[in-house]
Protein backbone atom coordinates (compact mmCIF):
# COMPACT_ATOMS: atom_id res chain seq x y z
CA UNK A 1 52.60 41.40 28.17
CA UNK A 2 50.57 44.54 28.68
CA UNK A 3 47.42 44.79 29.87
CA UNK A 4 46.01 46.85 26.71
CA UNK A 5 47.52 44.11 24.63
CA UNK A 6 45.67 41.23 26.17
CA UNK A 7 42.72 42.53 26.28
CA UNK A 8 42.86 43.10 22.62
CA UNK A 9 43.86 39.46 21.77
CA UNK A 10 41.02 38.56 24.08
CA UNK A 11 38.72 40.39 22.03
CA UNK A 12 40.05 38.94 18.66
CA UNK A 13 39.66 35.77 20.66
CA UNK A 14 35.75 36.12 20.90
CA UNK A 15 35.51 36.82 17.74
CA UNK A 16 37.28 34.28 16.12
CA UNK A 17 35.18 32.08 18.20
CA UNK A 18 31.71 33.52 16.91
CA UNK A 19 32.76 34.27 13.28
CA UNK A 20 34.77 31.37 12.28
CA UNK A 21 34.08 28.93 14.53
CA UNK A 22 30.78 29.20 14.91
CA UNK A 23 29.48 26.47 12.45
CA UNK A 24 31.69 24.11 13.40
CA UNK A 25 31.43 24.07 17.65
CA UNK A 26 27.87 22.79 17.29
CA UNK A 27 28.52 19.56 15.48
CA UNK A 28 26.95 17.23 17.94
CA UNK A 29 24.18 19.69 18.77
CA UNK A 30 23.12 19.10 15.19
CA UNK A 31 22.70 15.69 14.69
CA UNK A 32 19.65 14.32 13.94
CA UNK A 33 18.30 11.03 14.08
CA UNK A 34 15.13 10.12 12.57
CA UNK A 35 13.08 7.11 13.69
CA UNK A 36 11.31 5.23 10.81
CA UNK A 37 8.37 2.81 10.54
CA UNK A 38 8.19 0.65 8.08
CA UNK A 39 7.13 -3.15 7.72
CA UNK A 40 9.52 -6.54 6.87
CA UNK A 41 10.23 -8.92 3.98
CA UNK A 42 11.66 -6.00 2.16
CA UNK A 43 10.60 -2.01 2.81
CA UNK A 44 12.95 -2.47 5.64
CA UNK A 45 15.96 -2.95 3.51
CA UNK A 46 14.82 0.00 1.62
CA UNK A 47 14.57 2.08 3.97
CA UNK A 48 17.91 0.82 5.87
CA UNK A 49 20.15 1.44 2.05
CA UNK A 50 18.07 4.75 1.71
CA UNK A 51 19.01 6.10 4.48
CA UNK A 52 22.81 5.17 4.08
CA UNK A 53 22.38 7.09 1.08
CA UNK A 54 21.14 9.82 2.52
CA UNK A 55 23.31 9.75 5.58
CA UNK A 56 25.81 10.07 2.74
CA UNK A 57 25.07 13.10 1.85
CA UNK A 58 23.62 14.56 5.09
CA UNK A 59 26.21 13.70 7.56
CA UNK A 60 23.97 14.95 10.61
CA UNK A 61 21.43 13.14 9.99
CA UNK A 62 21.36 8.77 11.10
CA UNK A 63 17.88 7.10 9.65
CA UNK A 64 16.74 4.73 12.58
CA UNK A 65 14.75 1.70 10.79
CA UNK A 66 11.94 0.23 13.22
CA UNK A 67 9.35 -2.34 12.72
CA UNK A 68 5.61 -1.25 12.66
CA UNK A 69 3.75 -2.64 9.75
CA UNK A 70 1.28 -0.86 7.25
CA UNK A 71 -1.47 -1.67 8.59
CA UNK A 72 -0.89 -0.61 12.89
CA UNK A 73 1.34 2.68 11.81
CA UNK A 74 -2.19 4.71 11.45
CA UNK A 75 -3.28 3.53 15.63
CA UNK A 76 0.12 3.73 16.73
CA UNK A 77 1.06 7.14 15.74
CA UNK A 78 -2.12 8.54 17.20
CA UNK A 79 -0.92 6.53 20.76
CA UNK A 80 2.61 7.23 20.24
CA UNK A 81 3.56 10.71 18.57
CA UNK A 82 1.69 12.37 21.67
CA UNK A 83 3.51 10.58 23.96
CA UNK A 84 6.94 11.67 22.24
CA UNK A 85 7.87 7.92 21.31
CA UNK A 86 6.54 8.14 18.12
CA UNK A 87 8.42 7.59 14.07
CA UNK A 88 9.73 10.90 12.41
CA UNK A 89 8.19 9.15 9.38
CA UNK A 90 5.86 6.41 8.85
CA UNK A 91 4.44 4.53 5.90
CA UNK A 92 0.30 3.87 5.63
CA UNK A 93 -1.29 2.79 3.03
CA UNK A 94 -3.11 6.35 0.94
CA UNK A 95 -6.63 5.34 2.32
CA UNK A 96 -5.75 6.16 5.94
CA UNK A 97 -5.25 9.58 4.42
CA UNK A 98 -8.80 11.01 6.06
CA UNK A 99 -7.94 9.34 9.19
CA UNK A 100 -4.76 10.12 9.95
CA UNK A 101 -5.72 14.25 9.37
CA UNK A 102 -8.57 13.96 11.23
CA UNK A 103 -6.55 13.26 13.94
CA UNK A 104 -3.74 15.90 13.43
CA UNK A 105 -1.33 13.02 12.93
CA UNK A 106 0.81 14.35 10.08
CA UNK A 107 2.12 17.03 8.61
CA UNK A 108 1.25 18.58 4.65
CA UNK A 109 3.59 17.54 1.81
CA UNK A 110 6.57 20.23 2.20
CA UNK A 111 7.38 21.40 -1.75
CA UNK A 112 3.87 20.30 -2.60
CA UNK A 113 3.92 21.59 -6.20
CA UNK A 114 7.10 19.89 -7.06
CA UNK A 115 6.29 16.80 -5.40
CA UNK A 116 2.94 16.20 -7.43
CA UNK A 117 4.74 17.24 -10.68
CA UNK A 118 7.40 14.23 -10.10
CA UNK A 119 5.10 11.40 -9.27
CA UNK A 120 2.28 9.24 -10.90
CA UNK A 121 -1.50 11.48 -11.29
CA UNK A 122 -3.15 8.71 -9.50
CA UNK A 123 -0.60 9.06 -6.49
CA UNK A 124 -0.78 12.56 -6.11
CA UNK A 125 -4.78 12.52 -6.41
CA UNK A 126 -4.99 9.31 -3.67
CA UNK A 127 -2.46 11.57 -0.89
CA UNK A 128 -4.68 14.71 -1.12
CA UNK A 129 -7.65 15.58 0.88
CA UNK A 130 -9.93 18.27 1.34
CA UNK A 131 -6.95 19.90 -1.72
CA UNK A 132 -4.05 19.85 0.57
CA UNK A 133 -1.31 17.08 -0.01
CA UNK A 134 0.06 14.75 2.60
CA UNK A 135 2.91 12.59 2.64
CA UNK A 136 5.52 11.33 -0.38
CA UNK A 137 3.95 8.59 -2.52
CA UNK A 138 6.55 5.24 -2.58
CA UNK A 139 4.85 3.20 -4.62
CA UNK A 140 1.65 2.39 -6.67
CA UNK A 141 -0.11 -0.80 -7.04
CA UNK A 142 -3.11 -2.91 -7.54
CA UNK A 143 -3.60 -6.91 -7.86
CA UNK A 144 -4.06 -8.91 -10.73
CA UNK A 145 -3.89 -12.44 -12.16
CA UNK A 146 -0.60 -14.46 -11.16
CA UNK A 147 -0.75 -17.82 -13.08
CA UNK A 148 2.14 -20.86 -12.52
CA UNK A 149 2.81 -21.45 -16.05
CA UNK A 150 3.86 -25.44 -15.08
CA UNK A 151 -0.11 -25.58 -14.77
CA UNK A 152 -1.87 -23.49 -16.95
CA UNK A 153 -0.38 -21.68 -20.04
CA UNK A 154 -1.13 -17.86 -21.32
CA UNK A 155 -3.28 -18.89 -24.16
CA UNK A 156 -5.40 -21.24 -21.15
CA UNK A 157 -6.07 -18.18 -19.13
CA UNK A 158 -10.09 -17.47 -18.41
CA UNK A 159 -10.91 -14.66 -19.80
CA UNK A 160 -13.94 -14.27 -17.40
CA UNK A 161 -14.86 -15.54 -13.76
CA UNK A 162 -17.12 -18.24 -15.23
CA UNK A 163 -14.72 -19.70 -17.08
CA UNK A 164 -12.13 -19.73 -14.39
CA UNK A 165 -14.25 -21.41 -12.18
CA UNK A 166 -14.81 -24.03 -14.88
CA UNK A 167 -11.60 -24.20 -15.41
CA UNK A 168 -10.48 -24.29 -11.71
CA UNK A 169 -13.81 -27.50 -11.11
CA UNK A 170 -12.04 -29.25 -13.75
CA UNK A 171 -8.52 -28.96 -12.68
CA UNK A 172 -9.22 -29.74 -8.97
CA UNK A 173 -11.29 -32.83 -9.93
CA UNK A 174 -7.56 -34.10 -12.01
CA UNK A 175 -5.21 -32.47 -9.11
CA UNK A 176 -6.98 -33.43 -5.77
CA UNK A 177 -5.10 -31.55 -2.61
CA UNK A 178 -4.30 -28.51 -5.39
CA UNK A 179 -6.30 -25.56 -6.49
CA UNK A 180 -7.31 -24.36 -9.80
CA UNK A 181 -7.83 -21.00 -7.96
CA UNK A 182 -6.76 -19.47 -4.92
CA UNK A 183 -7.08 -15.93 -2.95
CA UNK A 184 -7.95 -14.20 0.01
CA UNK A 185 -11.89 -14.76 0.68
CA UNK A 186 -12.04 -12.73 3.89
CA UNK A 187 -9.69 -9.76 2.86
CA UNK A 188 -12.43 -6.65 1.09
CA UNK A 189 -9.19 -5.68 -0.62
CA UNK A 190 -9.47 -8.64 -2.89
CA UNK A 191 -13.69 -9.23 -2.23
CA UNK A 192 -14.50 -5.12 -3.53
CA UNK A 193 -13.79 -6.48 -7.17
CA UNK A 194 -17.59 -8.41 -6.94
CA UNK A 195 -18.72 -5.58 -5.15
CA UNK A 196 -17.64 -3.00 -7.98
CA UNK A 197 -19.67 -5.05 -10.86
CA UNK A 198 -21.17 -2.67 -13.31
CA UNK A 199 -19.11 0.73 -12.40
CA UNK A 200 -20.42 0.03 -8.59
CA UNK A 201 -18.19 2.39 -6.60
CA UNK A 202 -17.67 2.00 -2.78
CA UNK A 203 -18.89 5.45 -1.59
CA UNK A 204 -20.24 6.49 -5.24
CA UNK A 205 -17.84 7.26 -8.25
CA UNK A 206 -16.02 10.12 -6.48
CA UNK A 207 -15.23 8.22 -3.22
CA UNK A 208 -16.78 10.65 -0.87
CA UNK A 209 -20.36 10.06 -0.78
CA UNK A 210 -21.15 9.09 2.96
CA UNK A 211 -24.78 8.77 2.86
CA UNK A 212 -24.71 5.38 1.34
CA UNK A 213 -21.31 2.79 0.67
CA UNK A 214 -22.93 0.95 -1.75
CA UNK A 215 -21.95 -2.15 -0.98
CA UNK A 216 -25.53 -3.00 -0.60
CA UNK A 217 -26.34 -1.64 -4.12
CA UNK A 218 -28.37 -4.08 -6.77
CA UNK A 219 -24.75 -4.10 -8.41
CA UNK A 220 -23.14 -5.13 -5.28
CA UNK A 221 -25.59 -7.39 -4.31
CA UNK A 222 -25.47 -9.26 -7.66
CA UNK A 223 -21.77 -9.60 -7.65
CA UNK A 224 -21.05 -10.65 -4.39
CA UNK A 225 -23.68 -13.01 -4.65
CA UNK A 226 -21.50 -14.63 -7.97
CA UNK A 227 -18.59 -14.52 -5.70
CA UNK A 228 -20.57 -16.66 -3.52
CA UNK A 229 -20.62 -19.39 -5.92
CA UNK A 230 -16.92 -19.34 -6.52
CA UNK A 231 -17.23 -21.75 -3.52
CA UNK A 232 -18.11 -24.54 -5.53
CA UNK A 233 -14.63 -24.17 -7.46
CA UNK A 234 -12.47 -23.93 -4.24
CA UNK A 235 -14.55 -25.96 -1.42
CA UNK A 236 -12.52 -24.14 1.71
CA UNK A 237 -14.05 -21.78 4.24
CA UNK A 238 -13.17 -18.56 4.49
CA UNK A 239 -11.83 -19.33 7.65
CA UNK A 240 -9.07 -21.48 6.19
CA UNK A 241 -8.26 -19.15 3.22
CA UNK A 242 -6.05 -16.66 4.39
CA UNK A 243 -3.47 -14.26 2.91
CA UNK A 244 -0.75 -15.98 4.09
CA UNK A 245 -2.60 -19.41 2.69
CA UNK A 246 -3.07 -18.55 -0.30
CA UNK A 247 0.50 -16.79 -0.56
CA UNK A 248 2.03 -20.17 0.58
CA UNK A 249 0.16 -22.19 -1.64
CA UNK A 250 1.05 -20.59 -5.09
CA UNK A 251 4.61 -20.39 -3.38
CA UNK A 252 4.74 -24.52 -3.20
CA UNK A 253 3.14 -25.19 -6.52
CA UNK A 254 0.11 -26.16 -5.11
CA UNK A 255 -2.05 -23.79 -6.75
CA UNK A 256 -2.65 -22.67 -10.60
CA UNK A 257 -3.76 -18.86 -10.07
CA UNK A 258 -3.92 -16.63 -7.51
CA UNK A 259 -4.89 -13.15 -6.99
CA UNK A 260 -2.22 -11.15 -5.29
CA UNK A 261 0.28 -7.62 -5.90
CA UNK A 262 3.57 -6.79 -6.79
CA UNK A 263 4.61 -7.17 -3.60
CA UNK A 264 4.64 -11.51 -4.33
CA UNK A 265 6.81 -10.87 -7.01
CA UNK A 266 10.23 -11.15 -5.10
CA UNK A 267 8.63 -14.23 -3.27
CA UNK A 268 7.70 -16.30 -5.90
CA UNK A 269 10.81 -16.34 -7.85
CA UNK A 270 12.15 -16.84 -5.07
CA UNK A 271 10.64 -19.94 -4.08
CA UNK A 272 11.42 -21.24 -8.16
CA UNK A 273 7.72 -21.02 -9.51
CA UNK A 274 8.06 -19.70 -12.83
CA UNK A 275 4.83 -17.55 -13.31
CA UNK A 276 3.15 -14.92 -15.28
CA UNK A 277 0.90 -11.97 -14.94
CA UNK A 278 -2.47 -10.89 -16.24
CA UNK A 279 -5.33 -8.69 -15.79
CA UNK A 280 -8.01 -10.24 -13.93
CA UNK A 281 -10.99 -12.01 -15.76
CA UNK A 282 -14.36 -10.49 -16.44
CA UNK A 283 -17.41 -10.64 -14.39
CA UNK A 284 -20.48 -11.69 -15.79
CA UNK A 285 -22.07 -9.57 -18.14
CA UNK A 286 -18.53 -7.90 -19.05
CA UNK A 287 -16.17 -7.92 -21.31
CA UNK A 288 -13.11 -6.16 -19.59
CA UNK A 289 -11.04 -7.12 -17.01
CA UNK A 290 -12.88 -6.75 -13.69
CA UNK A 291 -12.34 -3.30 -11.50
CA UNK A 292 -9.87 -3.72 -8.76
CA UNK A 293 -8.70 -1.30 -5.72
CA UNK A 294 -5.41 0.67 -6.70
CA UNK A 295 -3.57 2.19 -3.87
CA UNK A 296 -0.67 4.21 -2.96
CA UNK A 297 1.38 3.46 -0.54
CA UNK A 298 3.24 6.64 1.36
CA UNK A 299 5.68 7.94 3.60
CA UNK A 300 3.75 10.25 5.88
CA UNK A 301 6.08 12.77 8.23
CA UNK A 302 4.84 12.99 11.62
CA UNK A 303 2.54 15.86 13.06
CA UNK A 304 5.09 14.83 16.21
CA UNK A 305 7.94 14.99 15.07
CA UNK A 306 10.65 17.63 16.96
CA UNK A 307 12.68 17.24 13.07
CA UNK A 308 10.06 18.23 10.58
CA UNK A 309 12.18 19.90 7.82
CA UNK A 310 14.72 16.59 7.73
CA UNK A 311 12.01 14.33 8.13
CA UNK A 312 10.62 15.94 4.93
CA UNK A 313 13.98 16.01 3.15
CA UNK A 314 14.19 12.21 4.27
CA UNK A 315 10.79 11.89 2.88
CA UNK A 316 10.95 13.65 -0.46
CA UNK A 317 14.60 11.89 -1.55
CA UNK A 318 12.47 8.26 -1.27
CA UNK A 319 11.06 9.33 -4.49
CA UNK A 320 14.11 10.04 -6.69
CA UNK A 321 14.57 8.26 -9.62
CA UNK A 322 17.08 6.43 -8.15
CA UNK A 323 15.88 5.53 -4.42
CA UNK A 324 12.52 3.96 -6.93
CA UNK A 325 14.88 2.22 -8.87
CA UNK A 326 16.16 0.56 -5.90
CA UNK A 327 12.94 0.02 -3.99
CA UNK A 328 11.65 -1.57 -7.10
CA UNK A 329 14.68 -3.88 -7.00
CA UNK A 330 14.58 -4.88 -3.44
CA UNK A 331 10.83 -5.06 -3.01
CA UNK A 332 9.25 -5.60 -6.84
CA UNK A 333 6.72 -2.86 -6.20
CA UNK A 334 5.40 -0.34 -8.63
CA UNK A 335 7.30 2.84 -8.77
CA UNK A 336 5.56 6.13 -7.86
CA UNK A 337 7.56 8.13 -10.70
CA UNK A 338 7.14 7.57 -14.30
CA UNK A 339 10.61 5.61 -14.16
CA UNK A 340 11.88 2.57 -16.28
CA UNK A 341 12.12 -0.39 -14.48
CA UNK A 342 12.96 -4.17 -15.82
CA UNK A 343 10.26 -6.58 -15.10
CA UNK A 344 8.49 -8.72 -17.74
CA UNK A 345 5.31 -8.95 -14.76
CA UNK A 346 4.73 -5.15 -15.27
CA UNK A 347 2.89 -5.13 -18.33
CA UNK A 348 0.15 -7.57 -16.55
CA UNK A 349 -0.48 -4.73 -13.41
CA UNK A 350 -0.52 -2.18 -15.84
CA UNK A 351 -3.04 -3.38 -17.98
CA UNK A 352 -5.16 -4.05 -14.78
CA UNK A 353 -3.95 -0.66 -13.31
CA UNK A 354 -6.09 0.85 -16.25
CA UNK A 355 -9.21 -0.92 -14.75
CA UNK A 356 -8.70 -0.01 -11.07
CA UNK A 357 -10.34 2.72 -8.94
CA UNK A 358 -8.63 4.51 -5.63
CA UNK A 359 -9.40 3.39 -2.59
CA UNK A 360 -11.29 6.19 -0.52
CA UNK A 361 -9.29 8.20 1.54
CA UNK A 362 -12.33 9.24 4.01
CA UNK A 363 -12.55 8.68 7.84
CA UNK A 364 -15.26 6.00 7.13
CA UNK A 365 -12.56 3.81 5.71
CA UNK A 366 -11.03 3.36 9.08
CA UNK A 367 -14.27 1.03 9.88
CA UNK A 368 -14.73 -0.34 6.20
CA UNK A 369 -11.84 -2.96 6.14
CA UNK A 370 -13.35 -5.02 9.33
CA UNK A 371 -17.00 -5.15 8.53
CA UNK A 372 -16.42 -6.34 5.07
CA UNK A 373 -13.52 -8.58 5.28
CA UNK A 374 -16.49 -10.02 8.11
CA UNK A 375 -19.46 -9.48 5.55
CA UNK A 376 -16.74 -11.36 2.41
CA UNK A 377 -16.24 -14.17 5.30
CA UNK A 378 -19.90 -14.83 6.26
CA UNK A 379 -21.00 -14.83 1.82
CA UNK A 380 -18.47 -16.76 1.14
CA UNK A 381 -19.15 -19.12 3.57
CA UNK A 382 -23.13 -19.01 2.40
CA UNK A 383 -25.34 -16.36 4.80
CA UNK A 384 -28.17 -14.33 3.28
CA UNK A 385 -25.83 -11.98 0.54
CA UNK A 386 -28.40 -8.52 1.32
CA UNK A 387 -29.08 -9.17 4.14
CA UNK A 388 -24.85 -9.57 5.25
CA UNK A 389 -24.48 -6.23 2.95
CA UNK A 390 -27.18 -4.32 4.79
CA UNK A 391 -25.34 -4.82 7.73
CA UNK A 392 -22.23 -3.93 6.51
CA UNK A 393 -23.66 -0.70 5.14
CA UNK A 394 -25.00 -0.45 8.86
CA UNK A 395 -22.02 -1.08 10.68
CA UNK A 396 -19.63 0.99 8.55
CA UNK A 397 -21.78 4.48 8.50
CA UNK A 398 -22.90 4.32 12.24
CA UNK A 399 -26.60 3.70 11.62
């Protein structure tokens, strides 16, 4: 062979190489793997079928499920993502929001405007701060009144906290080691429903207002002092009356009602109690179900993350109608989107979702939850109610 002629299939060589092969020789060099945080008992199924599904139709890209739960992804991130060891994409809970930006931690909602046009108002509102969005709403929810219909039948249920804690005194005194009432004492998730009597607002009606929380309001005052003397319909310190207590006990029968989320759904049928849903009672001096915390929960990309426009594809296909559809199967949680899902407990958290208020999404939220799940421990086990408030007010503002 000539030398002229070589050199020209040398040429046509190269080229071959660079026009037609060059998608295809980088293969490898474009996978992607994306680390995800997410907690147990069933978000982590979720997110391992989700990302099958999406591995399905992204080829390069493998979803790597790890364990962090809701509430340590927001101090882990901040330790981690710097350090390179971090998730791709985390879930928080929406009022970590102020927090987590404060601290450069994630990134804004890629496709914004589409995003907030596919979910629920109250999601899109709870993931934006200072008007910019963050993160990919999963799932909505608030608490409300589960009931074990072996012990107390719809047409029983209290429509206000007096009567359920005449209800409860009576029931305990007939069904000694079980509980007419059960819940959380210690956890302000749960406690902020005294706090909110009479419109009360934890940092005033729009959430923001930092110069007081107003937990130490007349309103406040009044209503955590009535939660108070729930303690004379279930005798157990706060101590003793955990989530995971309280969850058990409805769980085994041993309780009537209990105030808990979606989230219990799965569990409870699971353990064979056959139960209902309704919006929580009144407080005193009302006539509507009593104001509980909504939240959203989201899927926040990292700030960290060396895959930011997968990790935001990864993100934004969570809330298709079908991935909801199938987190609302495997978990029972409320769906983000305004999608049709089967559940005869849904109609009881909506009708309390029309009474609940956002939790704030400020940076004084990240000391909120320990001084009043303290300040709900220390009433409920009897302390001075004003005085325990004023020092929650303290302690969460800095004063």
């Amino acid at each position: 062979m000539n030398r002229k002629l070589l050199a020209v299939l040398l040429l046509v060589a190269a080229c071959m190489t660079v026009f037609a092969g060059g998608k295809k020789e980088p293969a490898k060099a474009d996978e992607v793997v994306l680390t995800v945080w997410e907690s147990t008992n069933g978000p982590d199924e979720f997110i391992r079928q989700a990302g099958a599904a999406f591995t399905a139709t992204h080829p390069n890209v493998k979803i790597n499920y790890v364990n962090v739960e809701l509430g340590d992804a927001c101090g882990q991130i901040a330790l981690d993502g710097p350090a390179g060891v971090g998730a791709d994409v985390f879930a928080a809970p929406h009022d970590k929001l102020g927090e987590l930006v404060s601290a450069g931690s994630v990134l804004p909602t890629a496709n914004a405007a589409a995003v907030k046009n596919a979910v629920l108002g109250a999601c899109s509102t709870a993931l934006t701060y200072d008007g910019v969005m963050y993160g990919y709403p999963v799932s909505a929810e608030t608490y409300a009144l589960f009931y074990n219909k072996a012990m107390i039948k719809e047409n029983e249920l209290p429509k206000t906290w007096d009567d359920l804690a005449a209800w409860s005194k009576a029931f305990n005194a007939a069904n000694p080691g079980k509980y007419g009432f059960i819940m959380d004492v210690g956890n302000a998730y749960y406690t902020i429903v005294f706090s909110s009597a009479n419109g009360n607002r934890l940092f005033g009606e729009s959430g923001t207002d930092t110069s007081t929380t107003y937990l130490n309001s007349a309103d406040s005052v009044k209503g955590m002092t009535f939660f108070q003397s729930l303690r004379s319909a279930l005798d157990v310190p706060a101590a003793d009356l955990t989530t995971s207590f309280a969850d058990a006990a409805f769980a085994a029968g041993s309780a009537a009602m209990h105030i808990t989320g979606l989230w219990n759904v799965v569990p409870f049928e699971n353990a064979g109690i056959d139960f209902g849903v309704a919006a929580l009672p009144a407080l005193p001096g009302d006539t509507k179900p009593a104001s509980s915390f909504s939240g959203t929960r989201a899927m926040f990309v990292s700030a960290y993350t060396d895959h930011p426009a997968e990790a935001n594809e990864f993100a934004e296909f969570l809330i298709s109608e079908e991935m909801q559809k199938l987190r609302f199967d495997l978990t029972g949680a409320m769906p983000s989107i305004n999608v049709e899902v089967s559940s005869k407990y849904m109609p009881g958290f909506l009708a309390q979702l029309d009474y609940a208020f956002p939790m704030p999404s400020i940076p004084e939220m990240g000391t909120f939850w320990e001084a009043m799940n303290n300040a709900s421990k220390n009433i409920w086990d009897g302390v001075d109610v004003k005085a325990e408030l004023d020092a929650c007010d303290a302690t969460i503002l800095g004063k």
